[in-house]
Protein backbone atom coordinates (compact mmCIF):
# COMPACT_ATOMS: atom_id res chain seq x y z
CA UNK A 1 85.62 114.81 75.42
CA UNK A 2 84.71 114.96 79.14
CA UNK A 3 87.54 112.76 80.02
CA UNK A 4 90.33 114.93 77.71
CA UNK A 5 88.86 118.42 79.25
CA UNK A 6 89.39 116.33 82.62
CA UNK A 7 93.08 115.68 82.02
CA UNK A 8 93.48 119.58 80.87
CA UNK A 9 91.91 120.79 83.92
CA UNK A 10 94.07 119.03 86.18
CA UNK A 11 97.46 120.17 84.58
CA UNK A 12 96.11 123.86 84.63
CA UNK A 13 95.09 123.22 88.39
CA UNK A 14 97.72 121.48 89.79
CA UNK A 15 100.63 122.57 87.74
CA UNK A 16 102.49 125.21 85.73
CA UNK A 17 102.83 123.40 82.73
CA UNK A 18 100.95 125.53 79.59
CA UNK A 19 97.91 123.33 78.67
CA UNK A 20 94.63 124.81 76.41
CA UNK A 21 92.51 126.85 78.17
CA UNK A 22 88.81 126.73 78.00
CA UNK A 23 85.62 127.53 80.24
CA UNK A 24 85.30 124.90 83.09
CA UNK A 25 82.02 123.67 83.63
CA UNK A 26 80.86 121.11 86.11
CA UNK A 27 80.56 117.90 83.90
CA UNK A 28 84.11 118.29 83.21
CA UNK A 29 85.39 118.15 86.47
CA UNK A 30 84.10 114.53 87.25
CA UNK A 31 87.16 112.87 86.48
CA UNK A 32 90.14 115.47 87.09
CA UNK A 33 91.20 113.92 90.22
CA UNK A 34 91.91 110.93 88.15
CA UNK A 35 94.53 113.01 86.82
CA UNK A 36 95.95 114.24 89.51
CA UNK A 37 98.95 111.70 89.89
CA UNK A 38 99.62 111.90 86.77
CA UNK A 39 101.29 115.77 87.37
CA UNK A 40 103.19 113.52 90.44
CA UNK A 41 104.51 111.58 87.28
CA UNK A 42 106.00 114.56 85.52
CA UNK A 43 107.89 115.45 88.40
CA UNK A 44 109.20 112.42 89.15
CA UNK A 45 110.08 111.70 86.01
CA UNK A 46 112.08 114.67 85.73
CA UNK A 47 113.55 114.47 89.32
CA UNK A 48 114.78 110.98 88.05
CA UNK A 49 115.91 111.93 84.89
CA UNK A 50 118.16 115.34 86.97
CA UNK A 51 119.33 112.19 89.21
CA UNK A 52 120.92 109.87 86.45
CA UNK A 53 122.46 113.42 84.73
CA UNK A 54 124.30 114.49 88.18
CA UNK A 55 125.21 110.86 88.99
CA UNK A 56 126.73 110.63 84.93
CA UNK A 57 128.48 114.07 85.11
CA UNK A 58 129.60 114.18 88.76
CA UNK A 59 127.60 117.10 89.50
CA UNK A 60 128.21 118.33 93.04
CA UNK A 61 125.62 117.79 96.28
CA UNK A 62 124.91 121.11 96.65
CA UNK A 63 123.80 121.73 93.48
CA UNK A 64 121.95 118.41 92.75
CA UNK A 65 120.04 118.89 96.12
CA UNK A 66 118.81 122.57 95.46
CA UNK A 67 117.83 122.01 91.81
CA UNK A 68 116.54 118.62 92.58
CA UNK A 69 114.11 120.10 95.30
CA UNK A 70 113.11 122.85 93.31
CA UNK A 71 111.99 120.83 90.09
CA UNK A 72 108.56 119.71 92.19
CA UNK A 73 107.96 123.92 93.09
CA UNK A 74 108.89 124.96 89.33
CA UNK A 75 106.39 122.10 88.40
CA UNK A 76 103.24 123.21 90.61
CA UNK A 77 104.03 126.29 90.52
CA UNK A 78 104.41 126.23 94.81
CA UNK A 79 100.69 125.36 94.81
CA UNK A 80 100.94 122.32 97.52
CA UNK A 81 103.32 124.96 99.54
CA UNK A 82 100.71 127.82 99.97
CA UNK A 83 98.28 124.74 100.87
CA UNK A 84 101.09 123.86 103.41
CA UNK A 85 101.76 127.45 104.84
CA UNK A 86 98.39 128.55 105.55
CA UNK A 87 97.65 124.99 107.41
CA UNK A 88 100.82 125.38 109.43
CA UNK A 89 99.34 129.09 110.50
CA UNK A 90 96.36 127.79 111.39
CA UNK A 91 97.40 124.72 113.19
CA UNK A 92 100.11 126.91 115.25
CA UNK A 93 96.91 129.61 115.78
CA UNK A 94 95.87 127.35 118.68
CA UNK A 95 92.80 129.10 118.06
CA UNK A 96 88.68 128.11 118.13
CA UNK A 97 88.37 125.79 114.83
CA UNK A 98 85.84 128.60 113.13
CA UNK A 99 88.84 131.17 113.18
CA UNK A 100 91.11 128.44 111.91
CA UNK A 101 89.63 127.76 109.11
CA UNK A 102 89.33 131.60 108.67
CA UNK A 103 93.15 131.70 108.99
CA UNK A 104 92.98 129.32 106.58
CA UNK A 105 91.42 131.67 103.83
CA UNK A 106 93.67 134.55 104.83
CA UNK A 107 96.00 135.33 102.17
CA UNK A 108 98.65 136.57 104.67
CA UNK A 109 101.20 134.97 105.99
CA UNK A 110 102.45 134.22 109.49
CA UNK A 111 105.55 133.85 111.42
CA UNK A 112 104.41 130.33 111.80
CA UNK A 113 104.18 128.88 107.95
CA UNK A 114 107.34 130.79 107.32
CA UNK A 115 109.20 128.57 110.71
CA UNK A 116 107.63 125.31 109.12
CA UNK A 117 108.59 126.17 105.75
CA UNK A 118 111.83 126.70 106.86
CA UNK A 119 112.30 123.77 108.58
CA UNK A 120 110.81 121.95 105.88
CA UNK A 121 113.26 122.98 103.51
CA UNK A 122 116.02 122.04 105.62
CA UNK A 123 114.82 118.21 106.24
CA UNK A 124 113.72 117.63 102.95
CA UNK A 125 117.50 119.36 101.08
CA UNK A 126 119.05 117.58 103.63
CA UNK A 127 117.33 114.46 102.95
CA UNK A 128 117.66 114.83 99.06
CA UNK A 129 121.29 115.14 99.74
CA UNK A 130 121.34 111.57 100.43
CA UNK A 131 119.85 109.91 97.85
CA UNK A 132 121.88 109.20 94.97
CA UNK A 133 121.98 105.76 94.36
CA UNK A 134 119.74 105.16 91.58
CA UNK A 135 117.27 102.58 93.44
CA UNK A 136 116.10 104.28 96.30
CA UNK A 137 115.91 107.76 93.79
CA UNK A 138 113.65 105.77 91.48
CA UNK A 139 111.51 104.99 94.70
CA UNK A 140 111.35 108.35 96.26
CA UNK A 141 110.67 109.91 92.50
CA UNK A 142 107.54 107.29 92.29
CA UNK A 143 106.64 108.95 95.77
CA UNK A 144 105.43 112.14 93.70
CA UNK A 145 102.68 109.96 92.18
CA UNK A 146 101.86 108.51 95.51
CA UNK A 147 101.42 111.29 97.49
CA UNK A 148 99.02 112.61 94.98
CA UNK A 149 97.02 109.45 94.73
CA UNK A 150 96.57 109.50 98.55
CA UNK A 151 95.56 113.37 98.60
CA UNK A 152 93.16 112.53 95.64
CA UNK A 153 91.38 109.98 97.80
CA UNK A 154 91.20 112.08 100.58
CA UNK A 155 89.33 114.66 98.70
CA UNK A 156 86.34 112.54 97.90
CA UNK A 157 86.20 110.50 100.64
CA UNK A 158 87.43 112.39 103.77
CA UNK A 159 84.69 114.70 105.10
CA UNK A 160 85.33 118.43 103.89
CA UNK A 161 85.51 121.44 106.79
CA UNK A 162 83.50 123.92 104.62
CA UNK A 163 80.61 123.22 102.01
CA UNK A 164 82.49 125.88 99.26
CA UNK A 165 85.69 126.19 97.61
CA UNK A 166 87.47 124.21 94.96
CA UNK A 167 88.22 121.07 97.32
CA UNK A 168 84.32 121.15 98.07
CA UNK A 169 83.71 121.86 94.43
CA UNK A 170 85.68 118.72 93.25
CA UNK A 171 84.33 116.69 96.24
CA UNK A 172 80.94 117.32 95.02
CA UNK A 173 80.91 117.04 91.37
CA UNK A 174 83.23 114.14 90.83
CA UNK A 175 82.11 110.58 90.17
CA UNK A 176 83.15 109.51 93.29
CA UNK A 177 83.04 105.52 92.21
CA UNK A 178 85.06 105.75 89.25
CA UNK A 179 87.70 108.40 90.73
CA UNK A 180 88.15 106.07 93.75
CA UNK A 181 88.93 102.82 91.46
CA UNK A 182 91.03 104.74 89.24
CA UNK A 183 93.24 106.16 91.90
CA UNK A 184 93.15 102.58 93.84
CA UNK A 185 94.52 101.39 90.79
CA UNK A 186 97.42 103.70 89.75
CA UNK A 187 98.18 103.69 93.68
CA UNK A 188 98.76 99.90 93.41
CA UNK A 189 100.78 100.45 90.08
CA UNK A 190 102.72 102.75 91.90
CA UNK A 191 103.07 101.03 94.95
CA UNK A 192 104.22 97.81 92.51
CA UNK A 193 107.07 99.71 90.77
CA UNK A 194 108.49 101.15 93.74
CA UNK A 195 108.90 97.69 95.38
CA UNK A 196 110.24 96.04 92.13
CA UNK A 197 112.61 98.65 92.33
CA UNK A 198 113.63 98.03 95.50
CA UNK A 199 111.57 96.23 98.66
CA UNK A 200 113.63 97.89 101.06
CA UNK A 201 113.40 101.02 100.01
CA UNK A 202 110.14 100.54 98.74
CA UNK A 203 108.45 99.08 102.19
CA UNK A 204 109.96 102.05 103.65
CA UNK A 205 108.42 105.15 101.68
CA UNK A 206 105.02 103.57 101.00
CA UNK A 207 104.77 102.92 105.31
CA UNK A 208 106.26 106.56 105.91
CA UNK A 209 103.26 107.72 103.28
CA UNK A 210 100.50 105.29 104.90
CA UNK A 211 101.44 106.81 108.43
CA UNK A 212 101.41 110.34 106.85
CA UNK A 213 98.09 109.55 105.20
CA UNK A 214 96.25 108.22 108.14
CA UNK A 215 98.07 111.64 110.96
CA UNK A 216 96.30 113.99 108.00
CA UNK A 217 92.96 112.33 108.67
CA UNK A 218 92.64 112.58 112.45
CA UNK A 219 94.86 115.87 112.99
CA UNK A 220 92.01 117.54 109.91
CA UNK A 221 89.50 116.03 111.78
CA UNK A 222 90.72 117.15 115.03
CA UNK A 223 91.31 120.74 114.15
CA UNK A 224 89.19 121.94 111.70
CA UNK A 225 86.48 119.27 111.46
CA UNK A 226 87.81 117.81 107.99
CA UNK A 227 89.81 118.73 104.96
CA UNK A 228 90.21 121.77 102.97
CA UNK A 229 92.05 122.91 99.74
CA UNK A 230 94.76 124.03 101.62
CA UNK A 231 94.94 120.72 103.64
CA UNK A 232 94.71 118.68 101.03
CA UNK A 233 98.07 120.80 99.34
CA UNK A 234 99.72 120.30 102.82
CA UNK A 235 98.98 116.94 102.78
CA UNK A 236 100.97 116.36 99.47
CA UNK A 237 104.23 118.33 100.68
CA UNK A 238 103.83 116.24 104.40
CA UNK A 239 104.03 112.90 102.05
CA UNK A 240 106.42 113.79 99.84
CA UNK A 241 108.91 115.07 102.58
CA UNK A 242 108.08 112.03 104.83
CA UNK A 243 108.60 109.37 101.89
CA UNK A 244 112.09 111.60 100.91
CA UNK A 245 113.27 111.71 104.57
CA UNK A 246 112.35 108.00 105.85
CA UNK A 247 114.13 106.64 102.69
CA UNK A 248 117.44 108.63 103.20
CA UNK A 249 117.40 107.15 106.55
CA UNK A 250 117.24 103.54 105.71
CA UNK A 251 119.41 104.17 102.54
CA UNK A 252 122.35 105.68 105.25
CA UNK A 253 121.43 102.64 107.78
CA UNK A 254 121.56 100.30 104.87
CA UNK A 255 124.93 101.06 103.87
């Protein structure tokens, strides 16, 4: 029962999508990081399936790019993107760490996350715009599950900034063994599929998400001293837009 109240928890964390709701209590968060990817799943699933339709029906650019980049916000609900635009403000604060990671808890936003976010946008429609051969959309839709795995591990092994919060909260209460082995594992699953879908391709995104992974853990540590909920949400948009942007690259050098 644990392990199903787990798998709820996670959906009604980390995404929009209507699951039972119940009282949380702390021996039923030990495993919901374990389903974490699995919301990455969903939404790649979907962002494939939107890929083959627009390929079948000759749907135009502009409208498979928007639509396509808006299935992973309709999905979460924009939860990784508020992560993202309160890191951006405090990163661009240039500010003491302790008032960064108050920035961090401000619900405002600045002039900063809204720049990023716009630039973000930009790179990663752009980027989507490109990808259309089924391959390299199969690889970059397996990215979703990825980028999760990667932020899962982060959260209960990476040292956290603050000792509250959810991201603490998880940190804490999870069993950190069995989380750990059961992302490893679905990371290497994932990592499997996207190179028997293509190793060119596949090389590519799971590098770009390595080298994403390993700039998250020494700029956190740099600035604030370790993760926090909101890093760990930035994180997950950073990967995802690397992974989409380094495979639309090789996919246009490749042709």
């Amino acid at each position: 029962m644990t392990v199903i109240k787990s798998f709820f928890i996670a959906f009604s964390l980390y995404s929009s999508i209507p699951v039972p709701q119940f009282t949380w209590k702390e021996e039923d968060m030990k495993y919901v990081l374990c389903f974490f990817p699995w919301v990455g799943a969903v939404i790649g699933a979907l962002v494939y399936l939107w890929g083959r339709f627009c390929n079948h029906c000759a749907v135009g650019t502009l409208c498979y790019s928007l639509i396509g980049t808006a299935i992973p916000l309709i999905i979460t609900g924009g939860f990784h993107v508020d992560g993202f635009m309160d890191t951006m403000d405090a990163f661009h604060s240039y500010q003491p760490r302790e008032r960064k990671l108050e920035i961090l808890k401000d619900s405002h936003i600045g002039a900063f996350s809204v720049i990023m976010l716009g630039t973000y946008a930009l790179l990663y429609v752009g980027a989507f715009s490109e990808i259309r051969d089924i391959k390299p959309l199969a690889v970059v839709s397996a990215g979703f599950v990825l980028a999760r795995v990667l932020s899962g591990i982060g959260v209960v092994t990476f040292p956290s900034a603050k000792k509250e919060g959810m991201l603490f909260l998880f940190a804490s209460t999870s069993h950190k063994r069995i989380v750990v082995s059961v992302l490893v594992i679905q990371g290497i699953a994932c990592i499997v599929f996207m190179l028997w879908q293509s190793f060119f391709y596949g090389i590519a995104a799971v590098l770009a998400a390595v080298a994403a992974f390993i700039y998250y853990y020494y700029r956190t540590r740099k600035e604030l001293g370790g993760i926090t909920g909101d890093t760990a949400g930035y994180f997950v948009v950073l990967c995802e837009g690397c992974m989409m942007v380094v495979v639309s690259v090789f996919q246009m050098v490749g042709r």
